[in-house]
PDB file of N, CA and C in Angstrom:
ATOM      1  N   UNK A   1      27.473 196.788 227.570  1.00  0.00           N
ATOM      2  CA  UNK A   1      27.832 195.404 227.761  1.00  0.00           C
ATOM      3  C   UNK A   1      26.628 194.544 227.395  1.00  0.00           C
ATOM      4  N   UNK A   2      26.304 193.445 226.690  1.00  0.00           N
ATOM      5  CA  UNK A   2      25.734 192.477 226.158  1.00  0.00           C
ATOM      6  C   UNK A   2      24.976 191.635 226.940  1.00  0.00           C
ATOM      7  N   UNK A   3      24.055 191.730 227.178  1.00  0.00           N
ATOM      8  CA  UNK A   3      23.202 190.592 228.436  1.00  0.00           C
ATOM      9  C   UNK A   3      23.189 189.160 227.530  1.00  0.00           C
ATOM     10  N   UNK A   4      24.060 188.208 227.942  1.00  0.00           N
ATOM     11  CA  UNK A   4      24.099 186.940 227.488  1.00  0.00           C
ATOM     12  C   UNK A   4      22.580 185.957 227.938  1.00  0.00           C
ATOM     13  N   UNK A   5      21.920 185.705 226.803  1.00  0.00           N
ATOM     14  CA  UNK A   5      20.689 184.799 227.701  1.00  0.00           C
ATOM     15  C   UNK A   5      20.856 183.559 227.815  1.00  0.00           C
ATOM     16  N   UNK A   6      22.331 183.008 227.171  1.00  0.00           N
ATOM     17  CA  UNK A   6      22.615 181.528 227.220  1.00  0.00           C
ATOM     18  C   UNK A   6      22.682 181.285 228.919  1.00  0.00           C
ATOM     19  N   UNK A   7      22.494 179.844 229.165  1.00  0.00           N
ATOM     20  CA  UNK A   7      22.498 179.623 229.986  1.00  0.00           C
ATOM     21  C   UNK A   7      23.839 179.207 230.776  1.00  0.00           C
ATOM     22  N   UNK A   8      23.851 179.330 231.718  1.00  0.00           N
ATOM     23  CA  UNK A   8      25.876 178.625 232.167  1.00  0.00           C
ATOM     24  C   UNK A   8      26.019 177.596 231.968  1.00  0.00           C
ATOM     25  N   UNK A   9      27.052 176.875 231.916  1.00  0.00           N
ATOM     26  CA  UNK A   9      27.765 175.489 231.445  1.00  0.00           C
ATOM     27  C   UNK A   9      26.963 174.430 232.317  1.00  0.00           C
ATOM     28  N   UNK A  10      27.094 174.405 233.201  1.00  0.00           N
ATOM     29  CA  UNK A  10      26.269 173.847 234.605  1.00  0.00           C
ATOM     30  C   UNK A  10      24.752 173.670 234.128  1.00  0.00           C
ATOM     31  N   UNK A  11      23.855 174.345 233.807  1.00  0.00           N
ATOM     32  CA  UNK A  11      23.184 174.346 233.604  1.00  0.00           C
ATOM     33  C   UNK A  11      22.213 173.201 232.910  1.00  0.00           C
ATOM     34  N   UNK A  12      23.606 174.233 231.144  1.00  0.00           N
ATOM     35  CA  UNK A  12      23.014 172.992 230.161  1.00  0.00           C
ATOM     36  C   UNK A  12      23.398 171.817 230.103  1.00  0.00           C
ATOM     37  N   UNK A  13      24.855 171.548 231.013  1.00  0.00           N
ATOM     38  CA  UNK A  13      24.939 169.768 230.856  1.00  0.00           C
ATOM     39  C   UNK A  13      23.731 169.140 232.370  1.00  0.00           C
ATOM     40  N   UNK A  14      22.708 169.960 232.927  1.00  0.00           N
ATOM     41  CA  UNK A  14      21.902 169.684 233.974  1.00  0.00           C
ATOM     42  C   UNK A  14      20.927 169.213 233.039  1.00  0.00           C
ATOM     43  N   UNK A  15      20.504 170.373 231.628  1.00  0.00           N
ATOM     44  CA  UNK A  15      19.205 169.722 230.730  1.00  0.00           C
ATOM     45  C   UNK A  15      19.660 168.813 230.080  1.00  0.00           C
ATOM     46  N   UNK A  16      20.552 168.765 229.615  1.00  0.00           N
ATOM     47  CA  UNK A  16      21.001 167.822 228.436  1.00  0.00           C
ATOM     48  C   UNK A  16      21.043 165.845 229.405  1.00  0.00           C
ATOM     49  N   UNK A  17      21.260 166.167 231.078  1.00  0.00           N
ATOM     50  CA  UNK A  17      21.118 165.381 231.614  1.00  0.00           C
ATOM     51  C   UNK A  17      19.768 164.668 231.457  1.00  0.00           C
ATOM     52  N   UNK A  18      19.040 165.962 231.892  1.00  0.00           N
ATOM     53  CA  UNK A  18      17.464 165.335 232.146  1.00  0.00           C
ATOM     54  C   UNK A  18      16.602 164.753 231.327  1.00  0.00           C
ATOM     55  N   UNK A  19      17.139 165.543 229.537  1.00  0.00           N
ATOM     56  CA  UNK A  19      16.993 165.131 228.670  1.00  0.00           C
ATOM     57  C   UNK A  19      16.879 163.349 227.908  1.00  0.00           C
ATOM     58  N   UNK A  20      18.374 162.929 228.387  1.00  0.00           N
ATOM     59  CA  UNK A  20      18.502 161.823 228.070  1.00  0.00           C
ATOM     60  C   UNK A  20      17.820 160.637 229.133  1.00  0.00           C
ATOM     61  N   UNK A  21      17.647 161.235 230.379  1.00  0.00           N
ATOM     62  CA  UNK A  21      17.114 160.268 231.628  1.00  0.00           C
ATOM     63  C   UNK A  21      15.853 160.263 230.864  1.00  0.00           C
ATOM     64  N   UNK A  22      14.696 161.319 230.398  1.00  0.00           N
ATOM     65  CA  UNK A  22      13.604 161.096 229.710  1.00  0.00           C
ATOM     66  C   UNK A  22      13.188 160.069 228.890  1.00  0.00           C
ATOM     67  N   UNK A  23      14.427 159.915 227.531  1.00  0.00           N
ATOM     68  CA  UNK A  23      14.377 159.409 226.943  1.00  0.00           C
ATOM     69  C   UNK A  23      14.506 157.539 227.196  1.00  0.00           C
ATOM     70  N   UNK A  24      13.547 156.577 225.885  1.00  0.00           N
ATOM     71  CA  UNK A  24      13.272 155.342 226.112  1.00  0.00           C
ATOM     72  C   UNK A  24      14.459 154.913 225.957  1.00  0.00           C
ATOM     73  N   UNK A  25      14.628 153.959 226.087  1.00  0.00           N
ATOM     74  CA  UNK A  25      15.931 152.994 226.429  1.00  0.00           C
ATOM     75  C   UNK A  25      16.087 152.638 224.595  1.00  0.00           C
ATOM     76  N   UNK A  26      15.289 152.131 224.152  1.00  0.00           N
ATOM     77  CA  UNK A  26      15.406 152.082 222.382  1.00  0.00           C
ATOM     78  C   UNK A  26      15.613 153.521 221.848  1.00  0.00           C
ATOM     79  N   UNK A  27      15.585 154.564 222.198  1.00  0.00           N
ATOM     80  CA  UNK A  27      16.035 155.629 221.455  1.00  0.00           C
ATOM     81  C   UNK A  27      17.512 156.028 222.234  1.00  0.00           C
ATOM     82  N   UNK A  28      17.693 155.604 223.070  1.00  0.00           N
ATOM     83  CA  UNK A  28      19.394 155.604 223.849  1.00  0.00           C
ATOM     84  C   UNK A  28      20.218 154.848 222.928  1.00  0.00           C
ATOM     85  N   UNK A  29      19.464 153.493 222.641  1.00  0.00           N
ATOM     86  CA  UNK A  29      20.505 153.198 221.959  1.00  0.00           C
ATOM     87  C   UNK A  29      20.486 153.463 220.632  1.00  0.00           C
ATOM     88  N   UNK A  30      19.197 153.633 219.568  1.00  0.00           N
ATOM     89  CA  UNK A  30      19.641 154.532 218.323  1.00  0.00           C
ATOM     90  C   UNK A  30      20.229 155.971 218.188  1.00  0.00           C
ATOM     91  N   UNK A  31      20.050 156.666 219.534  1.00  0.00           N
ATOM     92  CA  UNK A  31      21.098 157.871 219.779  1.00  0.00           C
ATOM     93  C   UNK A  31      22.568 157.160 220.046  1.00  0.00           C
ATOM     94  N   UNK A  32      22.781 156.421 220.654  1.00  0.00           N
ATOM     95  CA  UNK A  32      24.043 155.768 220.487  1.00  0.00           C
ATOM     96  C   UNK A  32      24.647 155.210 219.512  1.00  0.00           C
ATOM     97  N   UNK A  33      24.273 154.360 218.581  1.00  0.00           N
ATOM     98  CA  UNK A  33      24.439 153.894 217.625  1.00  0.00           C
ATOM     99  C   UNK A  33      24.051 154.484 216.739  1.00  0.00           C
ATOM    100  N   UNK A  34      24.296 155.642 216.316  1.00  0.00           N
ATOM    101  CA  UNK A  34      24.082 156.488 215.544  1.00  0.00           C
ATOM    102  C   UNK A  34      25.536 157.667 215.481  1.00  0.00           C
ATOM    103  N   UNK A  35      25.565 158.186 216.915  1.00  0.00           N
ATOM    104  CA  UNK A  35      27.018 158.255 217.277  1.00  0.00           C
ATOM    105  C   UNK A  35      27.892 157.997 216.770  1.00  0.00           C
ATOM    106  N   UNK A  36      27.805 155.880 217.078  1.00  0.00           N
ATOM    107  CA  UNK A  36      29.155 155.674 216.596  1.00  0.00           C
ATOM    108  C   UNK A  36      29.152 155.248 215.335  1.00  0.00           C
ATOM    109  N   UNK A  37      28.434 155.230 214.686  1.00  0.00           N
ATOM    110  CA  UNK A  37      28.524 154.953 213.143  1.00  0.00           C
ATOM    111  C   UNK A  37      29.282 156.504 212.473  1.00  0.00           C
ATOM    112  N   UNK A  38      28.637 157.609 213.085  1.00  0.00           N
ATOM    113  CA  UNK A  38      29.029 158.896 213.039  1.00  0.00           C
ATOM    114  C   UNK A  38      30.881 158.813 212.965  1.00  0.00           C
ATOM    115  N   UNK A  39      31.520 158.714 213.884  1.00  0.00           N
ATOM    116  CA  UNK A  39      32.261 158.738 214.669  1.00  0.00           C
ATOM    117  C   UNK A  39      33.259 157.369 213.657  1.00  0.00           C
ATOM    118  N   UNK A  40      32.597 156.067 213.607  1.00  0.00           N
ATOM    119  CA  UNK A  40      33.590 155.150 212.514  1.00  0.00           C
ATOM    120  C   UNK A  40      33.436 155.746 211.314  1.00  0.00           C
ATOM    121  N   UNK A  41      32.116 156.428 210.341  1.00  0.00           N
ATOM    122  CA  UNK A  41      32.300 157.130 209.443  1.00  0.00           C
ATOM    123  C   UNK A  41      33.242 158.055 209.093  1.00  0.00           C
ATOM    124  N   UNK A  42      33.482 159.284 210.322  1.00  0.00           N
ATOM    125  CA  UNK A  42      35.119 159.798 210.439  1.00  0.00           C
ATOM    126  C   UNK A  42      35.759 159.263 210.536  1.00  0.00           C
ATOM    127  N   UNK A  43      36.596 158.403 210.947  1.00  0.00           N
ATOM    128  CA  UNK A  43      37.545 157.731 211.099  1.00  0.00           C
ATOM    129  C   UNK A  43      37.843 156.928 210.294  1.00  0.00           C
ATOM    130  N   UNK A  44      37.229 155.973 209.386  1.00  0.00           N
ATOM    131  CA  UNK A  44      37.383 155.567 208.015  1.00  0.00           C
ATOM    132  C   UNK A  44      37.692 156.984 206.543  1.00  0.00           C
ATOM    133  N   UNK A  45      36.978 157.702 207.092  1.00  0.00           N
ATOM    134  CA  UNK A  45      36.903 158.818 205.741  1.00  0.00           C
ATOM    135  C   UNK A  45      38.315 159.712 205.639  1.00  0.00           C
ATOM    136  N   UNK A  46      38.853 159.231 207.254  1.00  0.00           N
ATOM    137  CA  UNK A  46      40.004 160.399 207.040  1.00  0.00           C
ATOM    138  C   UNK A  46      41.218 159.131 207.101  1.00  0.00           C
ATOM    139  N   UNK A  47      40.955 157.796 206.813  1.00  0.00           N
ATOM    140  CA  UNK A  47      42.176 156.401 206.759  1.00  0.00           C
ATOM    141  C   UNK A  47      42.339 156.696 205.375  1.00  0.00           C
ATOM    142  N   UNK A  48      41.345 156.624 204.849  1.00  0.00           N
ATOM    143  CA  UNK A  48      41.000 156.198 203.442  1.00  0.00           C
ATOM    144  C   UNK A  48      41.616 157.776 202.804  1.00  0.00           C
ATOM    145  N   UNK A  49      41.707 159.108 203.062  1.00  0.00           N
ATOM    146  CA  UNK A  49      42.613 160.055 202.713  1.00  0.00           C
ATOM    147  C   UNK A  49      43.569 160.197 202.858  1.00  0.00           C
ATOM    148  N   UNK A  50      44.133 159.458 203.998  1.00  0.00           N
ATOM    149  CA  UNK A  50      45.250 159.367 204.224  1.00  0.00           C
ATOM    150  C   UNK A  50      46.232 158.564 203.835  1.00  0.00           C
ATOM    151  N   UNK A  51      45.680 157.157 202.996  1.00  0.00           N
ATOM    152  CA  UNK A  51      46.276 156.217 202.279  1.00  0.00           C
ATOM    153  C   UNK A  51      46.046 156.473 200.890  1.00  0.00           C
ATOM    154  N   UNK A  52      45.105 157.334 200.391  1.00  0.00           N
ATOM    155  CA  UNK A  52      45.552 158.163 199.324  1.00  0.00           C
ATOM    156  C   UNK A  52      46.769 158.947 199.029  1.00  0.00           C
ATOM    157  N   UNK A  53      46.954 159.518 200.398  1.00  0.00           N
ATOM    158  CA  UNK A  53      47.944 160.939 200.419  1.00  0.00           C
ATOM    159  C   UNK A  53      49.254 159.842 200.197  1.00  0.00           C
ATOM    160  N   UNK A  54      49.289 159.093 200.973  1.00  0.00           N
ATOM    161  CA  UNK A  54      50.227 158.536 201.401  1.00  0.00           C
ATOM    162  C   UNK A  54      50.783 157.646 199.909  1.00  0.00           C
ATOM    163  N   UNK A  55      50.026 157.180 199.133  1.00  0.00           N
ATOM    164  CA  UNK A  55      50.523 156.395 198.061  1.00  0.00           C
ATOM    165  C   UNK A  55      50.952 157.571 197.143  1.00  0.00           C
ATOM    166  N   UNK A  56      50.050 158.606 197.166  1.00  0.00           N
ATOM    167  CA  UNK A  56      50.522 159.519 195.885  1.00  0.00           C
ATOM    168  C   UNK A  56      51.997 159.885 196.322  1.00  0.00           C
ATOM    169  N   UNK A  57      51.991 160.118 197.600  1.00  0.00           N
ATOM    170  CA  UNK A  57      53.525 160.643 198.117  1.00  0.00           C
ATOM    171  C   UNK A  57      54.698 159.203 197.317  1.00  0.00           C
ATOM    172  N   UNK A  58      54.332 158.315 197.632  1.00  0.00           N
ATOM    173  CA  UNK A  58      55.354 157.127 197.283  1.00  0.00           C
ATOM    174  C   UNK A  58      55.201 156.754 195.519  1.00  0.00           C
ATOM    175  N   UNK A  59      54.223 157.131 195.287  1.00  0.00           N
ATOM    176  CA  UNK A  59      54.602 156.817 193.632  1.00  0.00           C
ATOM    177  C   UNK A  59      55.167 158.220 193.061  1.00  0.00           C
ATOM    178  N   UNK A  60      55.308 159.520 193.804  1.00  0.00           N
ATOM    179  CA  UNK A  60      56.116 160.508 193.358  1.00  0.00           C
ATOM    180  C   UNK A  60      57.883 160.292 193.617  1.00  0.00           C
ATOM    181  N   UNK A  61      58.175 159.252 194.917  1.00  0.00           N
ATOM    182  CA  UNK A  61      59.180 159.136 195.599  1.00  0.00           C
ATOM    183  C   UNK A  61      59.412 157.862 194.711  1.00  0.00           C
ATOM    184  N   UNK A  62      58.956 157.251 194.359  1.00  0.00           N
ATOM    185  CA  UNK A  62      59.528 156.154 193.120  1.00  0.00           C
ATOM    186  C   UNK A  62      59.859 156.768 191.969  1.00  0.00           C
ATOM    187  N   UNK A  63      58.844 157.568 191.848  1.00  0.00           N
ATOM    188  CA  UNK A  63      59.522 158.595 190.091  1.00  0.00           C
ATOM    189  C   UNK A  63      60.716 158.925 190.263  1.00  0.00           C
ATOM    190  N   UNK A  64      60.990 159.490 191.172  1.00  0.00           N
ATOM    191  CA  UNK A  64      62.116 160.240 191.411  1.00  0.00           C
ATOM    192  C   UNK A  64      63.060 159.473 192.144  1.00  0.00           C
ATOM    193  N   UNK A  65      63.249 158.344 192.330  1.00  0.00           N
ATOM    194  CA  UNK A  65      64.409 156.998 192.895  1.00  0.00           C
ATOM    195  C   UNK A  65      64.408 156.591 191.392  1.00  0.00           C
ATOM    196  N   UNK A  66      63.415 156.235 190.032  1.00  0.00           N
ATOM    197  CA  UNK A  66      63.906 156.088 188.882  1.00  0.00           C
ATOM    198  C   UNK A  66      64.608 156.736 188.052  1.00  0.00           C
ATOM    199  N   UNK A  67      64.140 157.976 188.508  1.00  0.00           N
ATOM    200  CA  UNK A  67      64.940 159.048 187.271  1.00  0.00           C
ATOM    201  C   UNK A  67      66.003 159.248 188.021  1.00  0.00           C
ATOM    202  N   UNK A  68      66.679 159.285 189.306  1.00  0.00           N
ATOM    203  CA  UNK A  68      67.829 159.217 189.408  1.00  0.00           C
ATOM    204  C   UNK A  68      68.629 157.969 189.164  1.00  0.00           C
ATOM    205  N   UNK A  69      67.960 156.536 189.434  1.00  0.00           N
ATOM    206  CA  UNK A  69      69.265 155.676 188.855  1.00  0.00           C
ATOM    207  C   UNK A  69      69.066 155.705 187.334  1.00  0.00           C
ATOM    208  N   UNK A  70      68.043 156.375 186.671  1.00  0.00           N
ATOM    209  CA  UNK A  70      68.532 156.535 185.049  1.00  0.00           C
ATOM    210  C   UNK A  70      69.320 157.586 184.767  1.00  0.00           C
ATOM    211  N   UNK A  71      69.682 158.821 185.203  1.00  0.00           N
ATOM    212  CA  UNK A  71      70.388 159.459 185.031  1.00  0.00           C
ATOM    213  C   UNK A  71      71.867 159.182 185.739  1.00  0.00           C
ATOM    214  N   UNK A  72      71.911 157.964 186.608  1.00  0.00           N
ATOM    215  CA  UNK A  72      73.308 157.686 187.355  1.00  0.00           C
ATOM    216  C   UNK A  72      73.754 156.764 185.991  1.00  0.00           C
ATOM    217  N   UNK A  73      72.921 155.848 186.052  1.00  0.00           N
ATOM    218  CA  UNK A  73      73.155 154.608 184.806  1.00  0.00           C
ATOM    219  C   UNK A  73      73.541 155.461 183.102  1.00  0.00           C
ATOM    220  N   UNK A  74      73.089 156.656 182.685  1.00  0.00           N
ATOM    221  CA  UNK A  74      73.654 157.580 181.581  1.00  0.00           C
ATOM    222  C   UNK A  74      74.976 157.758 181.790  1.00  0.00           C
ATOM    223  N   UNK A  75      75.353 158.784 182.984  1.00  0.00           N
ATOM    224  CA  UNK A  75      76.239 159.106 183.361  1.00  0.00           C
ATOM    225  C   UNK A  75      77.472 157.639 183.240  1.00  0.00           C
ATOM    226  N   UNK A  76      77.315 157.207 183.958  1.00  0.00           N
ATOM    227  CA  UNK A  76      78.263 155.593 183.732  1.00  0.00           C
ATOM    228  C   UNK A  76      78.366 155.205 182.763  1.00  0.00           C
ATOM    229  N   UNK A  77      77.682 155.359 181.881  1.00  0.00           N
ATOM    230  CA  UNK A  77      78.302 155.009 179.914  1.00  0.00           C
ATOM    231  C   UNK A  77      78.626 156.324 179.760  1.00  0.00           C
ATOM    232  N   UNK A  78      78.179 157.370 179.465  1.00  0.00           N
ATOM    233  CA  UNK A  78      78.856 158.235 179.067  1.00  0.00           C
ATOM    234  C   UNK A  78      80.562 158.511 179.638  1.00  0.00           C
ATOM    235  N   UNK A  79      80.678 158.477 180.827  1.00  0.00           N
ATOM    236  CA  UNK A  79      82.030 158.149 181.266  1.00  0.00           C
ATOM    237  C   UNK A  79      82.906 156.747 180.805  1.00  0.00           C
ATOM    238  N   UNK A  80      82.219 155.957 180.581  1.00  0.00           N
ATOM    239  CA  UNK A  80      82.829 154.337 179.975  1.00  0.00           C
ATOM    240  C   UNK A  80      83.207 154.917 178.570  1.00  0.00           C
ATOM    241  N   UNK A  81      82.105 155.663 177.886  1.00  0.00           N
ATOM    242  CA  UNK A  81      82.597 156.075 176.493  1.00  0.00           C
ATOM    243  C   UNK A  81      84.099 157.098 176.515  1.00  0.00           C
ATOM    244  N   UNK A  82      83.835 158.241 178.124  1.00  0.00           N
ATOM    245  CA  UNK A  82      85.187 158.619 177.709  1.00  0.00           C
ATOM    246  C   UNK A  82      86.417 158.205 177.531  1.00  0.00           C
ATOM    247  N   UNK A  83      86.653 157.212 178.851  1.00  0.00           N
ATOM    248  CA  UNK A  83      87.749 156.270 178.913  1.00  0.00           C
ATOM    249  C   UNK A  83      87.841 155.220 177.457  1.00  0.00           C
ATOM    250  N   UNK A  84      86.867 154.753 176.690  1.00  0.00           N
ATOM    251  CA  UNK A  84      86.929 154.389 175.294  1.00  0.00           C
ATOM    252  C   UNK A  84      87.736 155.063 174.666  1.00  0.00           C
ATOM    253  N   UNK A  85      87.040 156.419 174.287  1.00  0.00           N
ATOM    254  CA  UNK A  85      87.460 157.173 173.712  1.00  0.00           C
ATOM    255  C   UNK A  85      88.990 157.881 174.042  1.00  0.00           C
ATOM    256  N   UNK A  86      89.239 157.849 175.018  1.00  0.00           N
ATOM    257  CA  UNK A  86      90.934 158.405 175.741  1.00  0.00           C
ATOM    258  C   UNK A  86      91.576 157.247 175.430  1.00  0.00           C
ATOM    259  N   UNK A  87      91.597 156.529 175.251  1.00  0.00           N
ATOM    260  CA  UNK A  87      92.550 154.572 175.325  1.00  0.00           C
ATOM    261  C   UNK A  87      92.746 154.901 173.816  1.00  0.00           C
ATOM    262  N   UNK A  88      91.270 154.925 172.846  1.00  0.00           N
ATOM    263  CA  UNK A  88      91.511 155.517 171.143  1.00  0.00           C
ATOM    264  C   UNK A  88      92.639 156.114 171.198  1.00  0.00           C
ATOM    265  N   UNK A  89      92.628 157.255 171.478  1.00  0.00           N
ATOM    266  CA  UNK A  89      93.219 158.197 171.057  1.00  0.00           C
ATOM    267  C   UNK A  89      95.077 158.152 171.634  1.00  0.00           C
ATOM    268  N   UNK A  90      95.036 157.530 172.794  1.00  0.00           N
ATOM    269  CA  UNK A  90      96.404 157.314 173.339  1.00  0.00           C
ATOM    270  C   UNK A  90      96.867 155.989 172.157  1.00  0.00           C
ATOM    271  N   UNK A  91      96.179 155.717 171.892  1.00  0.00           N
ATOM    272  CA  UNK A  91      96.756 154.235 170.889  1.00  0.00           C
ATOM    273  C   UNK A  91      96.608 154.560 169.335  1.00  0.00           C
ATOM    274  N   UNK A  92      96.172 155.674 169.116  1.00  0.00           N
ATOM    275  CA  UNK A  92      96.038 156.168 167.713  1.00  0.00           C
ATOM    276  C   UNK A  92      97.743 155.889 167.026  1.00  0.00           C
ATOM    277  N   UNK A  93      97.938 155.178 165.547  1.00  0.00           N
ATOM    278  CA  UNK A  93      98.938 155.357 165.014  1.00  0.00           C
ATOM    279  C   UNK A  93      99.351 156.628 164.337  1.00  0.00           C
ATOM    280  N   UNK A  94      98.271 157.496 164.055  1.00  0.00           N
ATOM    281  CA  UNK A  94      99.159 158.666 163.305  1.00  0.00           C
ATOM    282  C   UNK A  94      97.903 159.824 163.318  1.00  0.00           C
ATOM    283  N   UNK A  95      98.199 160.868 163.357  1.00  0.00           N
ATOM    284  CA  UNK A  95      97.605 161.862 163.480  1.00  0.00           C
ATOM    285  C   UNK A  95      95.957 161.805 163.189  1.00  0.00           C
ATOM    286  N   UNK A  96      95.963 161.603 161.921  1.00  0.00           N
ATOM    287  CA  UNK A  96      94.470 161.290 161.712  1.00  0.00           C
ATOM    288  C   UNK A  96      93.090 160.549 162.662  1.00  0.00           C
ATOM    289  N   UNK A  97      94.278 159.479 162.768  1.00  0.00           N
ATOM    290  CA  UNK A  97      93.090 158.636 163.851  1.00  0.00           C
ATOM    291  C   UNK A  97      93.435 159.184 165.543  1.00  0.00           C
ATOM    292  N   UNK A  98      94.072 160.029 165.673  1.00  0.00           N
ATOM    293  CA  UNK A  98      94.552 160.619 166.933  1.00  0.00           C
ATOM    294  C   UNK A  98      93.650 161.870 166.839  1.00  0.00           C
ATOM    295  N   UNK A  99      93.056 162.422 165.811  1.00  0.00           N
ATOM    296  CA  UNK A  99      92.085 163.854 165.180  1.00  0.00           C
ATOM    297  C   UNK A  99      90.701 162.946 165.640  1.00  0.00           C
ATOM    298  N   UNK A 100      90.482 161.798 165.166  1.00  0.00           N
ATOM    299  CA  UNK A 100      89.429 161.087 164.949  1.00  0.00           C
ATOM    300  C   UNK A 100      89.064 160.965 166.632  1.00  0.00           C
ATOM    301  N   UNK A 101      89.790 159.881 166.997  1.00  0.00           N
ATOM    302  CA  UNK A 101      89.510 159.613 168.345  1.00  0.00           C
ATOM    303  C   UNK A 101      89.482 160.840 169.498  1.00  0.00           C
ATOM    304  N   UNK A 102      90.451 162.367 168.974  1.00  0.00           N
ATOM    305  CA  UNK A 102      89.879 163.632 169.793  1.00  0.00           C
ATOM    306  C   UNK A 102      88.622 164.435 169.806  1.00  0.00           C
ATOM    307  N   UNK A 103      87.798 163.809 168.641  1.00  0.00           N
ATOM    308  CA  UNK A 103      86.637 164.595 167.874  1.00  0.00           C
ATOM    309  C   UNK A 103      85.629 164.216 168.767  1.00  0.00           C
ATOM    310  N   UNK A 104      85.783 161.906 169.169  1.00  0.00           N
ATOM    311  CA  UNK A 104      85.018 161.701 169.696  1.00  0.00           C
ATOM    312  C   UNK A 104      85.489 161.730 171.111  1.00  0.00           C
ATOM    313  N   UNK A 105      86.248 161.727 171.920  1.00  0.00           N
ATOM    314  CA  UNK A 105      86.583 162.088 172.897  1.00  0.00           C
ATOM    315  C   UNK A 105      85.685 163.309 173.778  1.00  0.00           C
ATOM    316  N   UNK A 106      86.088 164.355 172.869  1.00  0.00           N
ATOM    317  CA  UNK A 106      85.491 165.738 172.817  1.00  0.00           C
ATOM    318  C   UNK A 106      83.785 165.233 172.963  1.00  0.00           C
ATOM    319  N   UNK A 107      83.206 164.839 171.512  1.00  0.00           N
ATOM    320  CA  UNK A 107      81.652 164.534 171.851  1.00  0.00           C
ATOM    321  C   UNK A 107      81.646 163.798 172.951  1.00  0.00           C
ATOM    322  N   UNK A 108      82.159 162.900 173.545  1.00  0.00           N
ATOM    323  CA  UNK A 108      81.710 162.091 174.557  1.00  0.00           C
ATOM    324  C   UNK A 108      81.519 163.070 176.007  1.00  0.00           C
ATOM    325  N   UNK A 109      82.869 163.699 176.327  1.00  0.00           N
ATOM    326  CA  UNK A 109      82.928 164.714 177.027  1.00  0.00           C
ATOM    327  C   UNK A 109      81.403 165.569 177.341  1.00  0.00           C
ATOM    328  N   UNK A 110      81.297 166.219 175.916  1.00  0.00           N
ATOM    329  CA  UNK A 110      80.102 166.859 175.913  1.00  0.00           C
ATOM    330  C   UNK A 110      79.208 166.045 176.419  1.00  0.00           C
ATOM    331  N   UNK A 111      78.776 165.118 175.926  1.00  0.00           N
ATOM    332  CA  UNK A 111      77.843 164.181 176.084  1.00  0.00           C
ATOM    333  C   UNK A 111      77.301 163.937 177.615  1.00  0.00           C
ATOM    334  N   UNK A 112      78.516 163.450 178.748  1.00  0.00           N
ATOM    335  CA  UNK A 112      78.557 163.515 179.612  1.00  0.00           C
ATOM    336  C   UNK A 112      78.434 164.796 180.708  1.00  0.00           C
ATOM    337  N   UNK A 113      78.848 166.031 180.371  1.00  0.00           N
ATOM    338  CA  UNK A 113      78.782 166.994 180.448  1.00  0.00           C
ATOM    339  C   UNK A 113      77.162 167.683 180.526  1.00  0.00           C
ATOM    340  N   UNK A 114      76.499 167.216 179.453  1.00  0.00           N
ATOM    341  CA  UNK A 114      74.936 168.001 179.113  1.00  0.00           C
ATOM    342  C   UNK A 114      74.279 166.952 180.042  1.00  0.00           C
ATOM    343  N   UNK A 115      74.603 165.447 180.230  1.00  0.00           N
ATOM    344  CA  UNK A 115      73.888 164.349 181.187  1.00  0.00           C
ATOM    345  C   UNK A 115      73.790 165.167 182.323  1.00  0.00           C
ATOM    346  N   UNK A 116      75.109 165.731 182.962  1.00  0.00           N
ATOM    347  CA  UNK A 116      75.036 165.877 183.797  1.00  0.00           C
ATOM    348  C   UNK A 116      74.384 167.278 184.355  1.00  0.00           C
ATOM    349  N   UNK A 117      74.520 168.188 183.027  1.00  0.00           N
ATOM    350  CA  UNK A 117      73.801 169.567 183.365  1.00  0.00           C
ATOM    351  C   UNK A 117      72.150 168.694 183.075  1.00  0.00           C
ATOM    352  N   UNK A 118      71.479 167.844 182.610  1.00  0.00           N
ATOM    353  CA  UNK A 118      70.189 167.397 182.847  1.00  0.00           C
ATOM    354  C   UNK A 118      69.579 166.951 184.179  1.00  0.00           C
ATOM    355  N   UNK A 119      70.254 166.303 184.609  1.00  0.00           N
ATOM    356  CA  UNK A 119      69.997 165.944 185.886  1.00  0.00           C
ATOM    357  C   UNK A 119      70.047 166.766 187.080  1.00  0.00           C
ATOM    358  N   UNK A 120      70.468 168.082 187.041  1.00  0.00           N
ATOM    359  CA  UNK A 120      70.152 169.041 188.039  1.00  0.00           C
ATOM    360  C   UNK A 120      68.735 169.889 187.827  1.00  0.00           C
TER     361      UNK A 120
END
């Protein structure tokens, strides 16, 4: 077993007492004020990381509130184009432009289709 030569708790807050009673009243207070400069130095150093953290978090959370209403706002023309394109084709006079307006129908479809496989 280990013979501890520290002293007990009691002890050292007894020197650490006697210590400071020693000491001049001008070094109490540059031990004090030293402290708390210590002490506002932490406390500024970890604001000032934390309003770092904190903005990078919100300009990632804006990227990503933009790229979803740009990919909502795609999606909404590409669907406007289908309904275009379906009205074409229901109003087509004769086969050809009924081929025509299914061709783009079809691309629009797609169109809307790959928007939407992008955005996942």
């Amino acid at each position: 077993m280990p013979v501890s030569t520290s002293l007990p708790r009691h002890q050292l807050m007894h020197n650490f007492m006697d210590f400071l009673e020693r000491l001049t009243l001008g070094r109490k207070l540059r031990y004090g004020m030293g402290a708390l400069l210590g002490i506002v130095l932490l406390l500024s150093t970890h604001a000032i990381y934390s309003t770092h953290k904190q903005a990078g978090q919100l300009r990632d959370m804006y990227t990503q509130t933009l790229l979803g209403l740009s990919v909502t706002k795609e999606a909404h023309i590409h669907l406007m184009e289908v309904g275009r394109d379906l009205r074409q084709m229901l109003l087509a006079r004769n086969a050809s432009e009924r081929a025509d307006a299914r061709r783009a129908l079809d691309h629009s479809r797609l169109e809307l289709q790959r928007n939407m496989n992008d955005s996942n």
